[in-house]
Each structure stands twice: as structure tokens, then as C-alpha cells.
N, C-alpha and C. Protein backbone atom coordinates (compact mmCIF):
# COMPACT_ATOMS: atom_id res chain seq x y z
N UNK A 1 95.21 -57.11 21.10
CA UNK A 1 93.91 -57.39 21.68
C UNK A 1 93.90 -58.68 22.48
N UNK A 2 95.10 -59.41 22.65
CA UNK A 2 95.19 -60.91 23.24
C UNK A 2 94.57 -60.32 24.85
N UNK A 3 94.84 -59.43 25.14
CA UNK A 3 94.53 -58.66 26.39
C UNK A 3 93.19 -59.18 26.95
N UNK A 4 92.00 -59.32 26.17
CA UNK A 4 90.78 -59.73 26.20
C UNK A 4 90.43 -61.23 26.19
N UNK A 5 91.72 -61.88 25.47
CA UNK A 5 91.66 -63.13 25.02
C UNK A 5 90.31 -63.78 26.89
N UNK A 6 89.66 -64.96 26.03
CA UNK A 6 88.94 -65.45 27.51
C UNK A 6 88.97 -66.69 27.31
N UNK A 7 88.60 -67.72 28.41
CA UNK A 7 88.72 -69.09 27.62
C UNK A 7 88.07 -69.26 26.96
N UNK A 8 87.00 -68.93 26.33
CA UNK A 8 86.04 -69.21 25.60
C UNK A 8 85.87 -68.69 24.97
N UNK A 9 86.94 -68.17 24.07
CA UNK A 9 87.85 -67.81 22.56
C UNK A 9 87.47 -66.38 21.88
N UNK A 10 86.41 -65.53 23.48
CA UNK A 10 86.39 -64.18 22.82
C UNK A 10 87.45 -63.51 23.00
N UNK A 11 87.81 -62.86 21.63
CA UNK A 11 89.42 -61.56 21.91
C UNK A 11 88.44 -60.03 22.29
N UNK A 12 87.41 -59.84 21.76
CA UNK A 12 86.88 -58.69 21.84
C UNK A 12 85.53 -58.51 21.07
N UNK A 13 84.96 -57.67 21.60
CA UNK A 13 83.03 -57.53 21.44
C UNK A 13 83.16 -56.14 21.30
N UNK A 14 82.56 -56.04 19.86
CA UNK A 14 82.08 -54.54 19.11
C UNK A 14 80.46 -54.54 18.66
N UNK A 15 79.97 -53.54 19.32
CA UNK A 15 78.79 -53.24 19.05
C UNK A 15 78.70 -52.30 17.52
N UNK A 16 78.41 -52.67 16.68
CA UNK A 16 78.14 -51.42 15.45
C UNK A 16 77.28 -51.78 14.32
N UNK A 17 76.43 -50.85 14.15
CA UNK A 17 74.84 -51.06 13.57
C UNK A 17 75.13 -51.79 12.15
N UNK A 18 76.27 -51.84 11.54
CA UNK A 18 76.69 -52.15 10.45
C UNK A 18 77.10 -53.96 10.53
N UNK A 19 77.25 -53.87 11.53
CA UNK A 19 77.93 -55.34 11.44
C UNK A 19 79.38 -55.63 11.02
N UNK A 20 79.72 -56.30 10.16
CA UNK A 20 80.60 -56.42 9.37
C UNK A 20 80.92 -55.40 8.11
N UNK A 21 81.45 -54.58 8.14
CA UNK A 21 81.42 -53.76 7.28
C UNK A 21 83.09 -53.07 6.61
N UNK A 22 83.27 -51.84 6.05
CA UNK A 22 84.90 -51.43 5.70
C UNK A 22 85.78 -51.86 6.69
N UNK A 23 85.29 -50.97 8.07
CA UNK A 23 86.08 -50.60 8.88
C UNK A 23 86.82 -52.45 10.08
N UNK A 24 85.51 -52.93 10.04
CA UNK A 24 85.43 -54.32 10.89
C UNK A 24 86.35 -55.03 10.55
N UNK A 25 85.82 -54.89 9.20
CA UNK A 25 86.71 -56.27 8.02
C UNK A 25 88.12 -55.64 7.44
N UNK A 26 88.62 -54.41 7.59
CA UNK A 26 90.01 -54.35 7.17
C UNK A 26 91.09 -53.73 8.14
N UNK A 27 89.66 -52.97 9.77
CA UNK A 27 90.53 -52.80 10.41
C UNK A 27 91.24 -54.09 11.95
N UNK A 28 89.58 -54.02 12.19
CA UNK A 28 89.30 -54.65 13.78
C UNK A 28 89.38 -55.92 13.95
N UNK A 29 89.07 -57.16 13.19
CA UNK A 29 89.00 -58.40 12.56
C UNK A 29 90.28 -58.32 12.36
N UNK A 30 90.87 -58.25 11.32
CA UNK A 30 92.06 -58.61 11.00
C UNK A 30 93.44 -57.70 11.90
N UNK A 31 93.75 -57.24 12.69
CA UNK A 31 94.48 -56.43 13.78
C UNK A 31 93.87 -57.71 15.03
N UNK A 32 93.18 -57.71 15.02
CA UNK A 32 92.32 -58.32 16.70
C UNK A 32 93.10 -59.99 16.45
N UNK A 33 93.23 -60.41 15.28
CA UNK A 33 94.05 -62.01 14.83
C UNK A 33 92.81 -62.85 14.92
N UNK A 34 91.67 -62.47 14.78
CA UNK A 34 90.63 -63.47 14.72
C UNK A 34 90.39 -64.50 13.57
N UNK A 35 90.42 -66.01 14.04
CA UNK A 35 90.13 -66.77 13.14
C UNK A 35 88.05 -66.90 12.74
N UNK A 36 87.43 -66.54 13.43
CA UNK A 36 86.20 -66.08 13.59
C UNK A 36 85.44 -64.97 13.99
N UNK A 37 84.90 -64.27 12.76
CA UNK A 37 83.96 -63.29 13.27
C UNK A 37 82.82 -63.94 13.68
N UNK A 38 81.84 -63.24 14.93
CA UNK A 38 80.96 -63.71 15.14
C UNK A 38 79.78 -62.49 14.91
N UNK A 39 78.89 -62.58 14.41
CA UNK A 39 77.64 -61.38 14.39
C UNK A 39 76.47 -61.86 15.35
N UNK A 40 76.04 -61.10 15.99
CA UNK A 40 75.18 -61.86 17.14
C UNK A 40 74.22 -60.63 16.73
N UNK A 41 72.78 -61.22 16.39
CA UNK A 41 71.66 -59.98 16.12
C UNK A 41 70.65 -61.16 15.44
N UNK A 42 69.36 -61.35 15.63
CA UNK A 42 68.64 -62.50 15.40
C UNK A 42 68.24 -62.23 13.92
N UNK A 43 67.88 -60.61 13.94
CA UNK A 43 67.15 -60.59 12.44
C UNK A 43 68.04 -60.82 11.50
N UNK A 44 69.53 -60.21 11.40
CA UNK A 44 71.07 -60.84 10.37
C UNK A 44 70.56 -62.62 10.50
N UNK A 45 70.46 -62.92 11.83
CA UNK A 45 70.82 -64.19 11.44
C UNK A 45 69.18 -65.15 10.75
N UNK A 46 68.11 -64.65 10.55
CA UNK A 46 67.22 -64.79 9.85
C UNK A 46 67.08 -64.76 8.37
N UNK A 47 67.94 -63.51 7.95
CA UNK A 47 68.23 -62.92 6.77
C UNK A 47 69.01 -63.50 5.91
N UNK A 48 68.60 -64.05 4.46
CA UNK A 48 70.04 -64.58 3.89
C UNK A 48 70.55 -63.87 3.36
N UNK A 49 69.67 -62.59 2.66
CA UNK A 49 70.33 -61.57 2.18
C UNK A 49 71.07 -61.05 2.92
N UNK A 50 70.92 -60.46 3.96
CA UNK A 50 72.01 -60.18 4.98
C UNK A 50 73.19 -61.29 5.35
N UNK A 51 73.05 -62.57 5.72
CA UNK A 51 73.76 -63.11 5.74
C UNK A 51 75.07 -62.99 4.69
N UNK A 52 74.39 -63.44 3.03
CA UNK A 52 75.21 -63.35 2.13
C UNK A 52 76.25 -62.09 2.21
N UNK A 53 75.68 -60.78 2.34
CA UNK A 53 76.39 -59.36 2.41
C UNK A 53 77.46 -60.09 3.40
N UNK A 54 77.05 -60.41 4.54
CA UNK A 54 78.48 -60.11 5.65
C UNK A 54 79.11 -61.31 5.54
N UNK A 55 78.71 -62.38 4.44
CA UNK A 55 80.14 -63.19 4.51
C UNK A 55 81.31 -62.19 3.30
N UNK A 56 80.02 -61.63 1.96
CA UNK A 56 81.20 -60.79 1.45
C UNK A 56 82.15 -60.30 2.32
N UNK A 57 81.37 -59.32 3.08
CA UNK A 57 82.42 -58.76 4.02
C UNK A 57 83.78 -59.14 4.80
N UNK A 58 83.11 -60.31 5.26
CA UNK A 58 84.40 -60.76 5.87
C UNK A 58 85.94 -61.53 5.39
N UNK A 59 86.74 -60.70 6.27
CA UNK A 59 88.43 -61.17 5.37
C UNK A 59 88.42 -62.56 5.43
N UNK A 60 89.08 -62.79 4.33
CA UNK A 60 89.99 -64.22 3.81
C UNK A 60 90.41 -64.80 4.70
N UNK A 61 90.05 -65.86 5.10
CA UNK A 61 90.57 -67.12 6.05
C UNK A 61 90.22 -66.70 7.21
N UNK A 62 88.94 -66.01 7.72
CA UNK A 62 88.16 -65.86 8.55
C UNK A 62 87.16 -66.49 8.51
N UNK A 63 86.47 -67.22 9.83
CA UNK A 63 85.38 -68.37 9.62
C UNK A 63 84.09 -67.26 9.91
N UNK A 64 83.02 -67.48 9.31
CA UNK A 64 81.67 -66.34 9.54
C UNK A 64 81.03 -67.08 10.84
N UNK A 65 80.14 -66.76 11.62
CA UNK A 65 78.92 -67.35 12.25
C UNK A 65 78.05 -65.78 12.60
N UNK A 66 76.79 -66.62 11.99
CA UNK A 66 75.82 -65.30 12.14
C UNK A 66 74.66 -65.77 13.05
N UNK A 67 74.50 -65.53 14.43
CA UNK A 67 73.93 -66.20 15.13
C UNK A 67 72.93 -65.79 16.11
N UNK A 68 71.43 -65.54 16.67
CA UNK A 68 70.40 -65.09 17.62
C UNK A 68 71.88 -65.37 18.99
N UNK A 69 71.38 -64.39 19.70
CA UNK A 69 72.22 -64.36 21.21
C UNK A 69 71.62 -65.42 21.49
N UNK A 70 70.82 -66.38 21.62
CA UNK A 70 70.43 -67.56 22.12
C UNK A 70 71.14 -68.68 21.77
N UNK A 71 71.59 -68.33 20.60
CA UNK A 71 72.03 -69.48 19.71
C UNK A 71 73.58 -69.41 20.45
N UNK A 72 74.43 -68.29 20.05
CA UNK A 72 75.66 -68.12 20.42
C UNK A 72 75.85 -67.82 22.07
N UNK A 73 75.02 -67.65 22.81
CA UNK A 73 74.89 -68.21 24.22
C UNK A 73 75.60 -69.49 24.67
N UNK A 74 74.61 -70.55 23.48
CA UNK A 74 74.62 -72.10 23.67
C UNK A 74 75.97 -72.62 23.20
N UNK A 75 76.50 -71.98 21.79
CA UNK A 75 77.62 -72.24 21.71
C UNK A 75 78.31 -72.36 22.05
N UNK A 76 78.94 -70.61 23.02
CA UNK A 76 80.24 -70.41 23.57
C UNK A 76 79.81 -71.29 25.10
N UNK A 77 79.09 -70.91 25.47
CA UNK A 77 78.84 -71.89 27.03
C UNK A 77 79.29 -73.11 26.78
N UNK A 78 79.00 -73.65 25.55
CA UNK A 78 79.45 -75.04 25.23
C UNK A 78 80.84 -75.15 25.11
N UNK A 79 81.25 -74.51 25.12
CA UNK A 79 82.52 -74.65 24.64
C UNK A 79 83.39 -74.63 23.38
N UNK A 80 82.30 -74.47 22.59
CA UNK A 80 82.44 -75.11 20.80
C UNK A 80 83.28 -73.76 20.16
N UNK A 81 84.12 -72.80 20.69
CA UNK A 81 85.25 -71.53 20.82
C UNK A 81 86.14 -71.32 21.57
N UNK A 82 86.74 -72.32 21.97
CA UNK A 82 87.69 -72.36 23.11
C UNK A 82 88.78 -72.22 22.53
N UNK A 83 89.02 -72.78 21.25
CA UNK A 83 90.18 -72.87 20.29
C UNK A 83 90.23 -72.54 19.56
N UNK A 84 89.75 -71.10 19.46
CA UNK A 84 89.74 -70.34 18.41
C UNK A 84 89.99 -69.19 18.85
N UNK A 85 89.86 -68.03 17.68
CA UNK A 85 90.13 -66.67 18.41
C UNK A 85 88.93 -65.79 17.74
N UNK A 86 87.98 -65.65 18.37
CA UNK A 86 86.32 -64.97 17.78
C UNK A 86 86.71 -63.42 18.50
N UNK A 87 86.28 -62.47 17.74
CA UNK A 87 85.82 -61.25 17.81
C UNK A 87 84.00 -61.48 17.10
N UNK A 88 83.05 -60.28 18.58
CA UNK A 88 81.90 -60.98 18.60
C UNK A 88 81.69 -59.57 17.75
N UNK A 89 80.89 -59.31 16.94
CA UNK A 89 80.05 -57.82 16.50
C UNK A 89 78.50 -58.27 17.30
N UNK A 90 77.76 -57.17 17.92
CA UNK A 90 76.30 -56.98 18.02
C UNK A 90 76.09 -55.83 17.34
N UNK A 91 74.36 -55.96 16.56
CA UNK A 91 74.32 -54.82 15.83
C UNK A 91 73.49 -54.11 16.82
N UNK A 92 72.88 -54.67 17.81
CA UNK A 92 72.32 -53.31 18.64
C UNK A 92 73.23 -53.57 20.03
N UNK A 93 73.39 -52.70 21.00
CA UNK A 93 73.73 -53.24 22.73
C UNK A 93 72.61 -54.40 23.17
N UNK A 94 71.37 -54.52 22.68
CA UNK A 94 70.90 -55.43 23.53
C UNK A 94 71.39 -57.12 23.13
N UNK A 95 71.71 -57.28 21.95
CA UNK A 95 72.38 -58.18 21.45
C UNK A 95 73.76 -58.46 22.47
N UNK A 96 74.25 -57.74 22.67
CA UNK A 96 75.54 -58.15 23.72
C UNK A 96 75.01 -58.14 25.16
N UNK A 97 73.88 -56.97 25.52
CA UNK A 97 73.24 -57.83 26.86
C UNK A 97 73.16 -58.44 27.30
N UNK A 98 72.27 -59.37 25.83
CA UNK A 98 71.90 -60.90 26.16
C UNK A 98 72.81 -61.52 26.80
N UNK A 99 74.07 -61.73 25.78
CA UNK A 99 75.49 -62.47 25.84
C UNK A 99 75.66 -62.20 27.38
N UNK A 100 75.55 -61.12 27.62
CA UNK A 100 76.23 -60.93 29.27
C UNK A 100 75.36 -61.40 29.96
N UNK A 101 73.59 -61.61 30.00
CA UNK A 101 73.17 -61.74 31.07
C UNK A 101 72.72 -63.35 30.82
N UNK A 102 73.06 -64.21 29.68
CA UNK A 102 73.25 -65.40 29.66
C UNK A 102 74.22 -65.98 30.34
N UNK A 103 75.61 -65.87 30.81
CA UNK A 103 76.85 -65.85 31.55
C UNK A 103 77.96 -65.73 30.43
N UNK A 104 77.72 -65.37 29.91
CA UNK A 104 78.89 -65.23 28.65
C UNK A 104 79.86 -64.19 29.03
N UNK A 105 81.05 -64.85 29.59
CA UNK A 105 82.18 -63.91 29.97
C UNK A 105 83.00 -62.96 28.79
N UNK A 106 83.41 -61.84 29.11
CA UNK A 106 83.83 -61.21 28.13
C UNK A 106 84.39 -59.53 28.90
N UNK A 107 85.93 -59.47 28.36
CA UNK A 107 86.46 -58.02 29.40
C UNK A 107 85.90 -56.81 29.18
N UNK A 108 85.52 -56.70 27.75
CA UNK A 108 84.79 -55.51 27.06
C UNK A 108 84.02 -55.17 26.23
N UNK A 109 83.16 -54.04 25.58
CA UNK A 109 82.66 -53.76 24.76
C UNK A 109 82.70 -52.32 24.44
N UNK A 110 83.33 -52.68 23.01
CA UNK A 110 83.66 -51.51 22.18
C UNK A 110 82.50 -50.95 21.43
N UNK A 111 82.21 -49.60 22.04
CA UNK A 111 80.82 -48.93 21.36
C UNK A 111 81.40 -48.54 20.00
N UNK A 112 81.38 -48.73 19.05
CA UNK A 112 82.19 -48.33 17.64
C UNK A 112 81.20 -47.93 16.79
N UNK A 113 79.77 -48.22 16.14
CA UNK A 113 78.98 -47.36 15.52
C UNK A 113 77.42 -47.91 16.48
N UNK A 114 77.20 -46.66 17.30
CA UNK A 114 75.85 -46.84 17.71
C UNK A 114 74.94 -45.66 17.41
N UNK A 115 74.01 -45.56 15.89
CA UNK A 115 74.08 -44.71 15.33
C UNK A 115 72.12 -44.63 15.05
N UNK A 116 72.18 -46.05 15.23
CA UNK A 116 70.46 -45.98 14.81
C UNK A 116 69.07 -45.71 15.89
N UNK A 117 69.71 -45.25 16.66
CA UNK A 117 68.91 -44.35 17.79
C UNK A 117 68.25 -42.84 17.27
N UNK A 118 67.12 -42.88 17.55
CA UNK A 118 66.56 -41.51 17.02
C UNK A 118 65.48 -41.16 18.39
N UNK A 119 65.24 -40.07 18.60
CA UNK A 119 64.22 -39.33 19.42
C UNK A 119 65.21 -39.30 20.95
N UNK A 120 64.66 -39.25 22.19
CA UNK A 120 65.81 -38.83 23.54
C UNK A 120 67.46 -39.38 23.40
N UNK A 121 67.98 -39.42 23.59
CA UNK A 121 69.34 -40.26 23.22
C UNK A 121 70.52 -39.43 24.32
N UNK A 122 71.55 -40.56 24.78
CA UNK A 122 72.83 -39.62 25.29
C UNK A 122 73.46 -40.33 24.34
N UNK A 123 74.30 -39.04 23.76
CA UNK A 123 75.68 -39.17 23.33
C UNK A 123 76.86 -39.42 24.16
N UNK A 124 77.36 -40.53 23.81
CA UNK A 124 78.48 -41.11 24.11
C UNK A 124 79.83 -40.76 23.70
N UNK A 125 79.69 -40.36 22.05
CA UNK A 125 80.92 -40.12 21.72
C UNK A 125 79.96 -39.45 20.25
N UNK A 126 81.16 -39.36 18.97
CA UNK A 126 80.84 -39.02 18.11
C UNK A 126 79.78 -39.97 16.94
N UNK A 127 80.41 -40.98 16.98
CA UNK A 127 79.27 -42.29 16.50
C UNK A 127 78.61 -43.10 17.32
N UNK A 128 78.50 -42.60 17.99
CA UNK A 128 77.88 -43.46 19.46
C UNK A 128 76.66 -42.83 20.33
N UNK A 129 75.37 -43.22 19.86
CA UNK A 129 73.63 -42.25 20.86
C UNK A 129 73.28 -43.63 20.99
N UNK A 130 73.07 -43.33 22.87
CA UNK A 130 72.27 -44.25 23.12
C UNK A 130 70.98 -44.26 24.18
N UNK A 131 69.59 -44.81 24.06
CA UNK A 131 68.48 -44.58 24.55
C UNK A 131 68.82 -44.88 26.01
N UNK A 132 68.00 -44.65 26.75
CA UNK A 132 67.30 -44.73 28.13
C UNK A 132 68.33 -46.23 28.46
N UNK A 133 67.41 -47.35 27.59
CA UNK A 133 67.41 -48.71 28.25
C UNK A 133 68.68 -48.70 28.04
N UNK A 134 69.23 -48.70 27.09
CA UNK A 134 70.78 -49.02 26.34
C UNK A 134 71.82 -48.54 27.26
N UNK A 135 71.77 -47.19 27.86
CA UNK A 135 72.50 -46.85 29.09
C UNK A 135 72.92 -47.74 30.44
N UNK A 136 71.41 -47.76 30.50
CA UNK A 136 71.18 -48.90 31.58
C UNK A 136 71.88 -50.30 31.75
N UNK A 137 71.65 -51.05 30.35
CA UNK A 137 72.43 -51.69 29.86
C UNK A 137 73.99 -51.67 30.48
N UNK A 138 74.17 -50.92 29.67
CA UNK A 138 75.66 -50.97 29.61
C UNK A 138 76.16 -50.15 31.17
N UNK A 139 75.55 -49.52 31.72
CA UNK A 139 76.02 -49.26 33.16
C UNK A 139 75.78 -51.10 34.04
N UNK A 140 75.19 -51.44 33.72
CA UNK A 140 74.99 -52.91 34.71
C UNK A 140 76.39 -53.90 34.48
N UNK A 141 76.35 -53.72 32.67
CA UNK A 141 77.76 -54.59 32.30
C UNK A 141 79.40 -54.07 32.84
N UNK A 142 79.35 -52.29 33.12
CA UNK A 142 80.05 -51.60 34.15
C UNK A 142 80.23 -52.59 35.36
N UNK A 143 78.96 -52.29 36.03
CA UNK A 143 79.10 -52.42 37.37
C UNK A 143 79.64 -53.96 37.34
N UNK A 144 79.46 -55.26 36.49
CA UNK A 144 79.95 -55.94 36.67
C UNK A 144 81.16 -55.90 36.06
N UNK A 145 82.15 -55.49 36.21
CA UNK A 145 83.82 -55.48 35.83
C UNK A 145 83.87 -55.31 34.55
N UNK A 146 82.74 -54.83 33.10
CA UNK A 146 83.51 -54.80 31.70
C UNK A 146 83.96 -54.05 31.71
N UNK A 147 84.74 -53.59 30.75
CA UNK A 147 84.80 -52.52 30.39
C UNK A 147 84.37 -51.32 29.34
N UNK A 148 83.84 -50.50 29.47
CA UNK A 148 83.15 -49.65 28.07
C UNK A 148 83.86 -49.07 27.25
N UNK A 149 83.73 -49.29 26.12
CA UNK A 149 84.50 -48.18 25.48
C UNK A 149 84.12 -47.49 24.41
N UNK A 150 84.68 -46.28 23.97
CA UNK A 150 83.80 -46.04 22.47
C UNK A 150 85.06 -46.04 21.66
N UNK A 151 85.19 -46.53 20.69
CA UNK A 151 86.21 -46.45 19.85
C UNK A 151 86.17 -46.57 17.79
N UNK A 152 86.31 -45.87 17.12
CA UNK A 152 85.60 -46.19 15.91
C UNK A 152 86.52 -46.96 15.12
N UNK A 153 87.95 -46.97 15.05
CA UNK A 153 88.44 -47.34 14.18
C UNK A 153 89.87 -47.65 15.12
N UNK A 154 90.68 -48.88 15.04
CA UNK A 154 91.66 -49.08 15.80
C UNK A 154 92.25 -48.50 15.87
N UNK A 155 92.93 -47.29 15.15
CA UNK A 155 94.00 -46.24 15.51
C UNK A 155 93.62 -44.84 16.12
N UNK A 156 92.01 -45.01 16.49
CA UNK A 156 91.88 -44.18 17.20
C UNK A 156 92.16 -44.38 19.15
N UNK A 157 92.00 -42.92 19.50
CA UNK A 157 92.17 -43.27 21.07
C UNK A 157 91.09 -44.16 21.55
N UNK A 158 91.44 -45.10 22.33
CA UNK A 158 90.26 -45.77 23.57
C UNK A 158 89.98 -44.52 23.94
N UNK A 159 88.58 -44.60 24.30
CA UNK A 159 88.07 -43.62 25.43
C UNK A 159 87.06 -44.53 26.27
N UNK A 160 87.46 -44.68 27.59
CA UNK A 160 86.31 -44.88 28.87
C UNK A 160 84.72 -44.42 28.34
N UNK A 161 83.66 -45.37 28.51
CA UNK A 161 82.64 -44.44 27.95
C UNK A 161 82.02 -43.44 29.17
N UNK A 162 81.45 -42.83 29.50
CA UNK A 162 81.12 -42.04 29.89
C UNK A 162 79.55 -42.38 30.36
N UNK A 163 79.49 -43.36 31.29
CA UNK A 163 77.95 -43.31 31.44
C UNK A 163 77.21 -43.28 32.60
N UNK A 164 77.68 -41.74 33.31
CA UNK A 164 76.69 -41.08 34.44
C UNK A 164 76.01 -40.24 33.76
């Protein structure tokens, strides 16, 4: 995943409604060589109960930050991840929006569980429905050079997402 590496210490950005969860914490996190997970979603980072859950979650000698896209905007712009190696989780796409339309550079985003969409929706992949706006979204982060992807678990195939 060094592939993604940016100066500003993101290796890679996964969107999945779970956050930190089995798959994050024993597959993607620890494969990706991150010394920091980052969770970017305001209400996690409101929550201590939530909070508490996803430090369980996260592997051994991984640093947590659970942070509003405003907050981790200010951070990485700052610089305060340059020397590190962060994989970001958002639990919805608009959470990584933000990140993008704050200037927060970054090569991709891995659609990996986008699941809590209910009523019109395109399917993307098999764990992956997403609304109207969310499309939109992520066609703009397209058009500016990311890349999309849907992917659930690292040993599965990349797939291009699909969003005409």
C-alpha cells in the first residue's frame, strides 16, 4: 500500500460503516504498515462509548485518533502526520468528502462496507449502496485524479468503482 503513501502520512482511506472493526483491524491496518489508524466521523468522535469500542479494536502498537473531518482537516494540513504512516477509515463518504474538499490530498478511496443506505440507492458492488448525493460525491473525487475502489477485504480483487 506504500503506493498511496502522501506526504502527509496517508497510506490509504477506507470508507466502512463499521469503522474499525474484524476485518480493518486484522486485515487492512495491519497489511497497509500503519502506525495510526485514523476514524474520521464526528458522532464516533463525540461518543466515548464508541470511542472506547474502536480503541478495543484496534491492533497492538497502533496509535488511535478519532476525529470530526474538521478536526483531522486541521491536523493533517498541519502537518502533525508527516511521519507517520495513517490509514484514514470514514464511516459515511461524506466524512472523506470533507477531507477532500478541505485540501486533504489522498490517491484513493476504498469503498469496503457502504451498507447503511436504505430507500433509492446504486449498487456499487456487493457491500457497497450508495444514495444520489454519495455518487456525486465520489464522481467529483474521480474527476479530480482519486481513485475509487470497492474492495472488502485485502485479498480480494480491486475493482474500479463503477460510477456512471
Amino acid at each position: 500500500m506504500d503506493e498511496y503513501k502522501q506526504s502527509n502520512g496517508i497510506l490509504d482511506v477506507r470508507i466502512d460503516d463499521r469503522m474499525v472493526h474484524g476485518i480493518v483491524s486484522t486485515q487492512w491496518i495491519p497489511e497497509s504498515g500503519a502506525t495510526r489508524a485514523m476514524v474520521v466521523n464526528t458522532r464516533a468522535s463525540e461518543s466515548q462509548m464508541t470511542r472506547d469500542a474502536l480503541k478495543l479494536g484496534t491492533p497492538k502498537g497502533v496509535n488511535l485518533s478519532i476525529l470530526p473531518p474538521e478536526k483531522a482537516i486541521a491536523n493533517i494540513l498541519n502537518g502533525n502526520y508527516e511521519n507517520q504512516r495513517v490509514f484514514v477509515v470514514g464511516r459515511y463518504i461524506d466524512d472523506i468528502y470533507q477531507l477532500f474538499k478541505g485540501g486533504v490530498k489522498f490517491a484513493r478511496v476504498n469503498l469496503g462496507n457502504v451498507t447503511q443506505n436504505i430507500g433509492k440507492t446504486t449498487v456499487l458492488d456487493k457491500t457497497v449502496r450508495v444514495s444520489d448525493e454519495e455518487l456525486e460525491q465520489l464522481r467529483e473525487m474521480k474527476a479530480a485524479g482519486i481513485e475509487i475502489t470497492c474492495q472488502f477485504r485485502t485479498n480480494d480483487p480491486k475493482k474500479e468503482a463503477k460510477l456512471d
